[in-house]
C-alpha atoms as a PDB file:
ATOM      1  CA  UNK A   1     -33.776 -36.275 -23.137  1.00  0.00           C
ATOM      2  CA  UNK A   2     -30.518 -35.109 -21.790  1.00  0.00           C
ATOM      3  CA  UNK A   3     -27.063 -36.152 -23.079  1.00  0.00           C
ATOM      4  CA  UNK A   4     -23.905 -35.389 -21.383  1.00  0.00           C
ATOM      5  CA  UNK A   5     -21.238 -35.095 -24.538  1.00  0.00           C
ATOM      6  CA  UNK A   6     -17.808 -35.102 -23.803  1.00  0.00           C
ATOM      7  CA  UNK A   7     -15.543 -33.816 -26.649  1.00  0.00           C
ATOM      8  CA  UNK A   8     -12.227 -31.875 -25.958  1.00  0.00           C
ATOM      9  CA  UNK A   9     -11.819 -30.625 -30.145  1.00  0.00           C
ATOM     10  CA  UNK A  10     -14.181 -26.951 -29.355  1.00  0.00           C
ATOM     11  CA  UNK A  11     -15.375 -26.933 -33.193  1.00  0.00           C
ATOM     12  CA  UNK A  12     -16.600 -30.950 -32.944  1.00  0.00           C
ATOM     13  CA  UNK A  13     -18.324 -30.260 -29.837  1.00  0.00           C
ATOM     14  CA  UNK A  14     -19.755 -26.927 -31.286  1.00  0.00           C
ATOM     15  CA  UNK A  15     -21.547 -28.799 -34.289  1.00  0.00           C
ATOM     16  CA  UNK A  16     -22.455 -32.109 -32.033  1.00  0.00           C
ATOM     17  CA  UNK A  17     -24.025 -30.082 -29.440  1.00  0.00           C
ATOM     18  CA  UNK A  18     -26.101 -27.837 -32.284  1.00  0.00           C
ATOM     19  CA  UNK A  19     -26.589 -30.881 -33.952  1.00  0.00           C
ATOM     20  CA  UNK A  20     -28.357 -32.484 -31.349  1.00  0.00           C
ATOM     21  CA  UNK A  21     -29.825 -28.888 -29.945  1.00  0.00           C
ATOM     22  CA  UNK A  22     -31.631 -29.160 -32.937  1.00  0.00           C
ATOM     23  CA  UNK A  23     -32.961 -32.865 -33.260  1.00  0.00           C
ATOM     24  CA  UNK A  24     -34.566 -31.744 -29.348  1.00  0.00           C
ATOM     25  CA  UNK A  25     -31.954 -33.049 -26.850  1.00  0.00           C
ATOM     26  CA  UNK A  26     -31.007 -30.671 -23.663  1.00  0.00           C
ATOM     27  CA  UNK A  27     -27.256 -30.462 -24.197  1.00  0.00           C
ATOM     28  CA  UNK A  28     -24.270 -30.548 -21.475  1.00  0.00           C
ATOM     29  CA  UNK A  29     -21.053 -30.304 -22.118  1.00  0.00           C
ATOM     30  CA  UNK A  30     -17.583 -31.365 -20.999  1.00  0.00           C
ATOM     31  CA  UNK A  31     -14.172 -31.280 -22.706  1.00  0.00           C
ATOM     32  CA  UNK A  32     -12.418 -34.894 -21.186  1.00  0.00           C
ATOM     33  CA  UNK A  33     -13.131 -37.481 -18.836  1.00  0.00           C
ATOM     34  CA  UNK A  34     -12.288 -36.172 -15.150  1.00  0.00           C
ATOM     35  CA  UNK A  35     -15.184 -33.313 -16.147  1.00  0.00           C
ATOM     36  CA  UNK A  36     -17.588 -36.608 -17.158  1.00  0.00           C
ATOM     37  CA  UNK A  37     -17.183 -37.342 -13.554  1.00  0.00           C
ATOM     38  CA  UNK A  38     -17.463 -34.377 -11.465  1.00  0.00           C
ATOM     39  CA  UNK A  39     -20.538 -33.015 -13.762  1.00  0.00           C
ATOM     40  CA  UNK A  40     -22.543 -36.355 -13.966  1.00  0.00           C
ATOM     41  CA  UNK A  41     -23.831 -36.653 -10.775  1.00  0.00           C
ATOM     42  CA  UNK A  42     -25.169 -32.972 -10.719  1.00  0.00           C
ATOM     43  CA  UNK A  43     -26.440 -33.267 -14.123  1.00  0.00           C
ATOM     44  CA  UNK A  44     -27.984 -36.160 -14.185  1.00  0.00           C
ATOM     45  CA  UNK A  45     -28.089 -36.969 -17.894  1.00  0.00           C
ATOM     46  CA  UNK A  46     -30.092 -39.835 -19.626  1.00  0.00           C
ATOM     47  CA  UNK A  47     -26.875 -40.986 -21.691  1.00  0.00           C
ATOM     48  CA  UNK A  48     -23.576 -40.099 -22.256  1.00  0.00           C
ATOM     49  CA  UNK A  49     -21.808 -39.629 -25.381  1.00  0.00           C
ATOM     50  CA  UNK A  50     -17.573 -39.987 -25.464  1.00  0.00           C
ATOM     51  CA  UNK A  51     -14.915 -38.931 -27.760  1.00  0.00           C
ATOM     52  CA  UNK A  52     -12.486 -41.482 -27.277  1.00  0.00           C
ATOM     53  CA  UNK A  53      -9.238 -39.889 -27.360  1.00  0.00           C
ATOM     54  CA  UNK A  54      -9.522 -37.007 -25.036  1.00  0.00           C
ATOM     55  CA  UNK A  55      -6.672 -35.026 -22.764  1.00  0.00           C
ATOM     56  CA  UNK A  56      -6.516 -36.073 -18.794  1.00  0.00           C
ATOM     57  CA  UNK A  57      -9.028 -39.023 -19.565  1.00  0.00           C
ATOM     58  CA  UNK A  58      -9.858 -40.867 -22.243  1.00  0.00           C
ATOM     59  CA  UNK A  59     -13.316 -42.371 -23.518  1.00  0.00           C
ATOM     60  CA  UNK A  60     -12.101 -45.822 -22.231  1.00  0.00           C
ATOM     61  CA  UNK A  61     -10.966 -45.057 -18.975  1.00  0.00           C
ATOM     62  CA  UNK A  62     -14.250 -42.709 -18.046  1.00  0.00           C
ATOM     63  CA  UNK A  63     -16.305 -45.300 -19.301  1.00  0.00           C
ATOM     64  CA  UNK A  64     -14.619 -48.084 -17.438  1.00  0.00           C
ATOM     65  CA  UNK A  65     -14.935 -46.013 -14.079  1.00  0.00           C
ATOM     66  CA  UNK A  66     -18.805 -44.649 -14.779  1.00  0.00           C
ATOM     67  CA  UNK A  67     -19.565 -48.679 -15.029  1.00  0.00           C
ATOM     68  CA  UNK A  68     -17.933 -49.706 -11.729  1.00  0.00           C
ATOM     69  CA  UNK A  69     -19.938 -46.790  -9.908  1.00  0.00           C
ATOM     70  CA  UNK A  70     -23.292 -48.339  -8.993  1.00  0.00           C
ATOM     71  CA  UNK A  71     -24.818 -44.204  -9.450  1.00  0.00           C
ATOM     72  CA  UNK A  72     -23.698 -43.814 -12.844  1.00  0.00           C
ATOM     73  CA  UNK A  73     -23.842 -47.350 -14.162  1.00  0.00           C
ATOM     74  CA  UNK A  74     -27.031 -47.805 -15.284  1.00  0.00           C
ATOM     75  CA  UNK A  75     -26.430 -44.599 -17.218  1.00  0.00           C
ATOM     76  CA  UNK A  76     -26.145 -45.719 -21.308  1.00  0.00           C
ATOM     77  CA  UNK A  77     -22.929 -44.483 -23.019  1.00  0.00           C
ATOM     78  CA  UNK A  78     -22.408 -43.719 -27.004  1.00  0.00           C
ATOM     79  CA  UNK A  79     -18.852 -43.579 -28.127  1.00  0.00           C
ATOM     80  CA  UNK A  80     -18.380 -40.542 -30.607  1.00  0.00           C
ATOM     81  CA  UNK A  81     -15.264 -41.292 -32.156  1.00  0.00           C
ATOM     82  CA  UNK A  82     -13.344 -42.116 -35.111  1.00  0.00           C
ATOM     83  CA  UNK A  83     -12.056 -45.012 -33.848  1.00  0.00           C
ATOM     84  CA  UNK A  84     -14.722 -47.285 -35.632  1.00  0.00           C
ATOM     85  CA  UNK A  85     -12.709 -50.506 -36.311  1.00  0.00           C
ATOM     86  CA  UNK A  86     -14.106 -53.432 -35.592  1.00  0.00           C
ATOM     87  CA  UNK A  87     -11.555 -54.266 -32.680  1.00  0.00           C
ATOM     88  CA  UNK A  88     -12.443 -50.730 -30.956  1.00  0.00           C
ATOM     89  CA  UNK A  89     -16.238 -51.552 -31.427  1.00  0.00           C
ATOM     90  CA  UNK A  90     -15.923 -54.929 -29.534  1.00  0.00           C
ATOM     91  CA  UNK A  91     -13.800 -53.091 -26.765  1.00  0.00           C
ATOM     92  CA  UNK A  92     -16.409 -50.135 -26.400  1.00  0.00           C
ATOM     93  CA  UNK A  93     -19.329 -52.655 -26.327  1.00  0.00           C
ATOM     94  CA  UNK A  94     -17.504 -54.687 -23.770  1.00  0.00           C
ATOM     95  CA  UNK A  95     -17.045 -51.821 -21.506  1.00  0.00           C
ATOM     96  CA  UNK A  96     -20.464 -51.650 -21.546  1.00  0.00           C
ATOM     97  CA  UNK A  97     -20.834 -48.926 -24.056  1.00  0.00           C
ATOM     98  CA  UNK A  98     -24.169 -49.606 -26.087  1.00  0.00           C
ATOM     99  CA  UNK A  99     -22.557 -48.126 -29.213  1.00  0.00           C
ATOM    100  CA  UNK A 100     -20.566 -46.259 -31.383  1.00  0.00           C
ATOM    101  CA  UNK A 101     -20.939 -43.426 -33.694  1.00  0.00           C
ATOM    102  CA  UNK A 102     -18.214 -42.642 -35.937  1.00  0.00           C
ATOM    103  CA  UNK A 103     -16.655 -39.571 -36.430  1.00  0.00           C
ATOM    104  CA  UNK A 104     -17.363 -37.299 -38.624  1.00  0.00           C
ATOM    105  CA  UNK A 105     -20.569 -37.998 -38.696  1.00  0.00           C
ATOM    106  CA  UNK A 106     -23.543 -36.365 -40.107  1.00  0.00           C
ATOM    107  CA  UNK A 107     -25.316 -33.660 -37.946  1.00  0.00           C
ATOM    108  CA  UNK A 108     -28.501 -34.240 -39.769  1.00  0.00           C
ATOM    109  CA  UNK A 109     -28.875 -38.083 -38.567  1.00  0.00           C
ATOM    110  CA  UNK A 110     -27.107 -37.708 -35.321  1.00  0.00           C
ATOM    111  CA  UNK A 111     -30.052 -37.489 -33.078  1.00  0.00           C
ATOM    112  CA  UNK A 112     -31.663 -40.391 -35.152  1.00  0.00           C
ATOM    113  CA  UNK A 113     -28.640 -42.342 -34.346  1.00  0.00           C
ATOM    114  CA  UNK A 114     -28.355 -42.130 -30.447  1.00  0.00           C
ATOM    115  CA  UNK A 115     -32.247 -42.318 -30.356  1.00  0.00           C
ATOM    116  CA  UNK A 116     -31.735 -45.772 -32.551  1.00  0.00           C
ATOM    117  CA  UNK A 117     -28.839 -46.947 -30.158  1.00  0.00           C
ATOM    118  CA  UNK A 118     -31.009 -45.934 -27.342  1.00  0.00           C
ATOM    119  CA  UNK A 119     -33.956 -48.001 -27.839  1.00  0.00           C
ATOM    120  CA  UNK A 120     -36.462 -44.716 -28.476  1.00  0.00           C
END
């Protein structure tokens, strides 16, 4: 399975991507929200995971425009963030995000997590 993660703090994105490396995901990377769109159509990705708070982008706004685009909507996005209050929940689900992990989380369950939001 391969996850696009988008996560502009290097050292977060360094452990999330290893993390996952190791629970058998391919791994691509991008550090905010206007990279999310250039790289997804290339890459192709089975899900996406978001940081919500990220430089030129945000989570919310990336999300919002990978939904409208008939290519990418059908494409299942996982917030990663540490904006885990039950407001920001609501607003990811409603976006049509199918989850949210919080931040930090723990490398060893990470994979378990997205598979579990994920359905496999």
């Amino acid at each position: 399975m391969k996850l696009l993660l988008a996560e502009d703090e290097p050292d977060v994105q360094l452990i999330a991507r290893l993390a996952l490396k190791r629970g058998g995901f391919q791994v691509v990377t991008a550090s905010n929200g206007v990279e999310v769109l250039e790289r997804v159509g290339a890459e192709q990705p089975d899900a996406i995971l978001l940081d919500w708070m990220m430089p030129d982008m945000d989570g919310f706004e990336t999300c919002k425009r990978l939904k409208a685009d008939p290519a990418t909507q059908a494409i299942p996005v996982i917030f990663l963030t540490a904006k885990v209050q039950e407001s920001e929940v609501a607003k990811a689900l409603a976006l049509g995000a199918v989850g949210c992990i919080g931040k930090p989380f723990d490398a060893l369950t990470l994979g378990d997590q997205i598979r579990a939001l994920l359905g496999k």
